[in-house]
Protein backbone atom coordinates (compact mmCIF):
# COMPACT_ATOMS: atom_id res chain seq x y z
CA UNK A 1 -10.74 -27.27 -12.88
CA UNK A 2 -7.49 -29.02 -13.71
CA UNK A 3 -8.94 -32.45 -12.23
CA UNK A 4 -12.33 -31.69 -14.41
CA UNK A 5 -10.28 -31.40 -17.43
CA UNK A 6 -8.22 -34.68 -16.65
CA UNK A 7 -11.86 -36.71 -16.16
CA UNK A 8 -12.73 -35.82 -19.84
CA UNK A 9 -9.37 -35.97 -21.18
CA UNK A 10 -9.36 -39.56 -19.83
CA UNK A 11 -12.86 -40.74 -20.83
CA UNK A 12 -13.09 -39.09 -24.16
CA UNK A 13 -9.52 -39.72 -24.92
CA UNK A 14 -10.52 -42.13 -27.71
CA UNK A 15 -13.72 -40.93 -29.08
CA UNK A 16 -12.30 -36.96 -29.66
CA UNK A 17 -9.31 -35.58 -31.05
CA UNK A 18 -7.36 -33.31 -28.82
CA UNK A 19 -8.33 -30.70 -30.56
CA UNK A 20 -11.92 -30.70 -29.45
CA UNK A 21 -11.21 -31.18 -26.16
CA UNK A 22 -9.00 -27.92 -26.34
CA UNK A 23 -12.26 -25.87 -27.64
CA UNK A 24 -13.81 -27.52 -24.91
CA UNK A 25 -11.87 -26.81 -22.18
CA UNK A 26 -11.67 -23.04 -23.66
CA UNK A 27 -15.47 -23.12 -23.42
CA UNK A 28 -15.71 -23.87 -19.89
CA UNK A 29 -12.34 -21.56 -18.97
CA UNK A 30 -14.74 -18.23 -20.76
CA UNK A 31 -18.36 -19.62 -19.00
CA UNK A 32 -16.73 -19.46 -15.39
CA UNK A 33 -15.41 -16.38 -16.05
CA UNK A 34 -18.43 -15.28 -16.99
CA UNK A 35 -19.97 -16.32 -14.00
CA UNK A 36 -17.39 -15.31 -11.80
CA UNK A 37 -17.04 -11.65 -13.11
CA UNK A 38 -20.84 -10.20 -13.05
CA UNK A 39 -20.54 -9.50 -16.47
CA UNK A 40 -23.65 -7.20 -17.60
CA UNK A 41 -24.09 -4.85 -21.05
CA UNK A 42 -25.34 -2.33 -18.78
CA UNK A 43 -22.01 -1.43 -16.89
CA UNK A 44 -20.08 -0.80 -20.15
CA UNK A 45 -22.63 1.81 -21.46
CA UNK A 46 -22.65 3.25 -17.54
CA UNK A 47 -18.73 3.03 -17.47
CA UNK A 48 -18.41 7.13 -17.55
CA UNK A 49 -21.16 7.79 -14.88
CA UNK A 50 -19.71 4.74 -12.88
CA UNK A 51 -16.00 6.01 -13.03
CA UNK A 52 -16.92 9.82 -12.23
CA UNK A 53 -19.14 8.52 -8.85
CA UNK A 54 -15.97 6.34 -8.04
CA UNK A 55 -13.62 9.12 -8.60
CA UNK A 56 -15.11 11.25 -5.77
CA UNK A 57 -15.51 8.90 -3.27
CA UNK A 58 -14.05 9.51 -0.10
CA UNK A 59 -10.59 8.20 1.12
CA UNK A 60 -12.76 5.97 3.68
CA UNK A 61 -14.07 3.86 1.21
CA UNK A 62 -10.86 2.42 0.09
CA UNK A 63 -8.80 2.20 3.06
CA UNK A 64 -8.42 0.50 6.97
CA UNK A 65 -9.58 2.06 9.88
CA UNK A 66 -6.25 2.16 11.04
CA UNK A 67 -5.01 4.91 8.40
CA UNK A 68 -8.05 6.77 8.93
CA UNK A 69 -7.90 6.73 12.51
CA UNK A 70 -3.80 8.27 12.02
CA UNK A 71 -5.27 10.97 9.49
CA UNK A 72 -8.32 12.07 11.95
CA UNK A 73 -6.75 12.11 15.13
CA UNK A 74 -2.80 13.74 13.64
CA UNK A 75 -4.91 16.82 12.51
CA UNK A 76 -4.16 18.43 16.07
CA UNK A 77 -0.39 17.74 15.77
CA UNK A 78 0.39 18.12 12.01
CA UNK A 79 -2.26 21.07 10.90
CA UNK A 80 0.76 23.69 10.70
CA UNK A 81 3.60 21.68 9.60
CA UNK A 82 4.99 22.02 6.30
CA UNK A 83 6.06 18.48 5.61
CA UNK A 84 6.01 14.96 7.74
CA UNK A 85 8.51 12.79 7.06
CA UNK A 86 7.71 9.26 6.88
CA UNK A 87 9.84 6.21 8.86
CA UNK A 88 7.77 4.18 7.58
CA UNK A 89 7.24 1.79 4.15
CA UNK A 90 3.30 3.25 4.38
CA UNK A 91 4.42 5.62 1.75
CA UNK A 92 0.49 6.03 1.45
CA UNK A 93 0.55 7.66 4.17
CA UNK A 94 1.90 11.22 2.63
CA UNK A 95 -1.51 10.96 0.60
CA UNK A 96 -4.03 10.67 2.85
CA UNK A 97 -2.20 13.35 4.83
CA UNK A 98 -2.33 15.69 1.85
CA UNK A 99 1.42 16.55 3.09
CA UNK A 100 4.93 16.53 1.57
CA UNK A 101 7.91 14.45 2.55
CA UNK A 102 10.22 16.56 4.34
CA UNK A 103 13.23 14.54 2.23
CA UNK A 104 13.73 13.74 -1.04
CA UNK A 105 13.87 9.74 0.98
CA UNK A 106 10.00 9.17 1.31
CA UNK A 107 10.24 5.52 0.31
CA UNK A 108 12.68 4.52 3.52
CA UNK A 109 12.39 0.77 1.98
CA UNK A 110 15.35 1.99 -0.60
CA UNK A 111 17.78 3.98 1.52
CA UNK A 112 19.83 1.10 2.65
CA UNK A 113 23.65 2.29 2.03
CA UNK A 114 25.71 4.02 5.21
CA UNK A 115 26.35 7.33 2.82
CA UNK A 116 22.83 7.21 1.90
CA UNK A 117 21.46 7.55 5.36
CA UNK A 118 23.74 10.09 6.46
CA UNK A 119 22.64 12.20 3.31
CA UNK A 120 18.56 11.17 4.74
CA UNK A 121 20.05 12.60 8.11
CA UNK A 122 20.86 16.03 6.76
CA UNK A 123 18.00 16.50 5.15
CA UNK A 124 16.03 16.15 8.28
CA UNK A 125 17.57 19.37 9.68
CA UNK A 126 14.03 20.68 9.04
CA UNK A 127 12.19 18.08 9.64
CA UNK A 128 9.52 18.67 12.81
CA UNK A 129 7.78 15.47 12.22
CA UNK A 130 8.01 11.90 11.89
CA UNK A 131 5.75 9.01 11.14
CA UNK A 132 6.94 5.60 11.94
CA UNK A 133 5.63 2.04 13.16
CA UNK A 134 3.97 0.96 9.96
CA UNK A 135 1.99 -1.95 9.05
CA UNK A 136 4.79 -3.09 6.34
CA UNK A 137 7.59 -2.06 8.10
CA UNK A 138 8.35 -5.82 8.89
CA UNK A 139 7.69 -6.92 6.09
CA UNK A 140 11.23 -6.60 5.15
CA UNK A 141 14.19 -6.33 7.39
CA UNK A 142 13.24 -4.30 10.30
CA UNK A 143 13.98 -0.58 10.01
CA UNK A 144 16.01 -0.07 13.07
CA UNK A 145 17.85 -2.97 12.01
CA UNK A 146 17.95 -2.00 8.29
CA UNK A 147 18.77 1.76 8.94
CA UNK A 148 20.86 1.88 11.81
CA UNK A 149 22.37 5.22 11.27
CA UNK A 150 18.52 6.96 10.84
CA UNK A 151 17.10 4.82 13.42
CA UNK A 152 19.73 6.41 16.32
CA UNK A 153 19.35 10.05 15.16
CA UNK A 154 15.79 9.68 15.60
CA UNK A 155 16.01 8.24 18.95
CA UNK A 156 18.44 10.82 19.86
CA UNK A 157 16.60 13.79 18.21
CA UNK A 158 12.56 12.94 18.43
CA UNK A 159 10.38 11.75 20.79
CA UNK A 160 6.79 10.20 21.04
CA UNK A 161 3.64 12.81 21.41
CA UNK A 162 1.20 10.20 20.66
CA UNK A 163 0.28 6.54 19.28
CA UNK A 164 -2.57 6.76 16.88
CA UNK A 165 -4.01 2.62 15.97
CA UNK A 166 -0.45 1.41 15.88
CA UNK A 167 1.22 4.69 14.22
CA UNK A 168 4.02 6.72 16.32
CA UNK A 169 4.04 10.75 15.38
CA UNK A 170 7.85 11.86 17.09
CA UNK A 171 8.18 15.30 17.35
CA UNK A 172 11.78 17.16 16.91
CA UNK A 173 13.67 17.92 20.81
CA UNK A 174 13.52 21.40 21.62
């Protein structure tokens, strides 16, 4: 677009005024978007009927197979507990789970200070569950890097029941 503009800013440089060539270059800006977005009267005066079908569409629709693998298959292991907590930056997660964090610390991608993750630790007295191994979780500094303190009460406190597309559910030692 920018070389399109230069072309008639170069050859029409004497004959117009930069003014025109502003209007023009508006005009073409407001065409491709009209192109480009599938504009149509139609959909405004559907907007309502279009927004409640869209409302109730299932989870599925909107997210990877991965996540809806972890929700099908961590019904067998999560069905009675209370809360999950995440150890993970997939803070989506807690959604499609339709569960609570078991922490006030469900976004793990802010706990970062030594007192902070020993306050995370004590509130996981209750915690049964943990999700960890997200997609994101690299995204950033690694979390066993990251959150040291967390990351070797886990591995001293949880182990690994199963692997669901990536995901790792760790279930509290006896």
């Amino acid at each position: 677009f920018f070389y399109v503009l230069k072309i008639i800013d170069d050859r029409f440089k004497n004959n117009l005024n930069r003014r025109n060539i502003e209007y023009f270059s508006i005009i073409i800006i407001l065409f491709s978007f009209y192109l480009n977005l599938n504009f149509n009267l139609k959909n405004i005066s559907s907007f309502n009927e279009r927004l409640s079908t869209y409302v109730k569409y299932d989870d599925s629709k909107f997210v990877q197979e991965d996540y809806i693998n972890l929700v099908s298959n961590s019904k067998n292991f999560l069905s009675k507990a209370d809360c999950v907590q995440l150890y993970t930056n997939d803070v989506g997660i807690l959604y499609l789970l339709r569960k609570k964090n078991c922490t006030k610390y469900y976004f793990v991608w802010s706990v970062g200070s030594s007192d902070t993750q020993l306050d995370m630790i004590k509130e996981m007295n209750n915690t049964n569950f943990i999700i960890s191994n997200g997609k994101t979780d690299n995204w950033d500094v690694p979390l066993n890097k990251k959150l040291y303190l967390i990351d070797e009460y886990i591995n001293k406190n949880f182990e690994e029941v199963t692997d669901i597309s990536g995901f790792k559910i760790l279930e509290r030692n006896n």
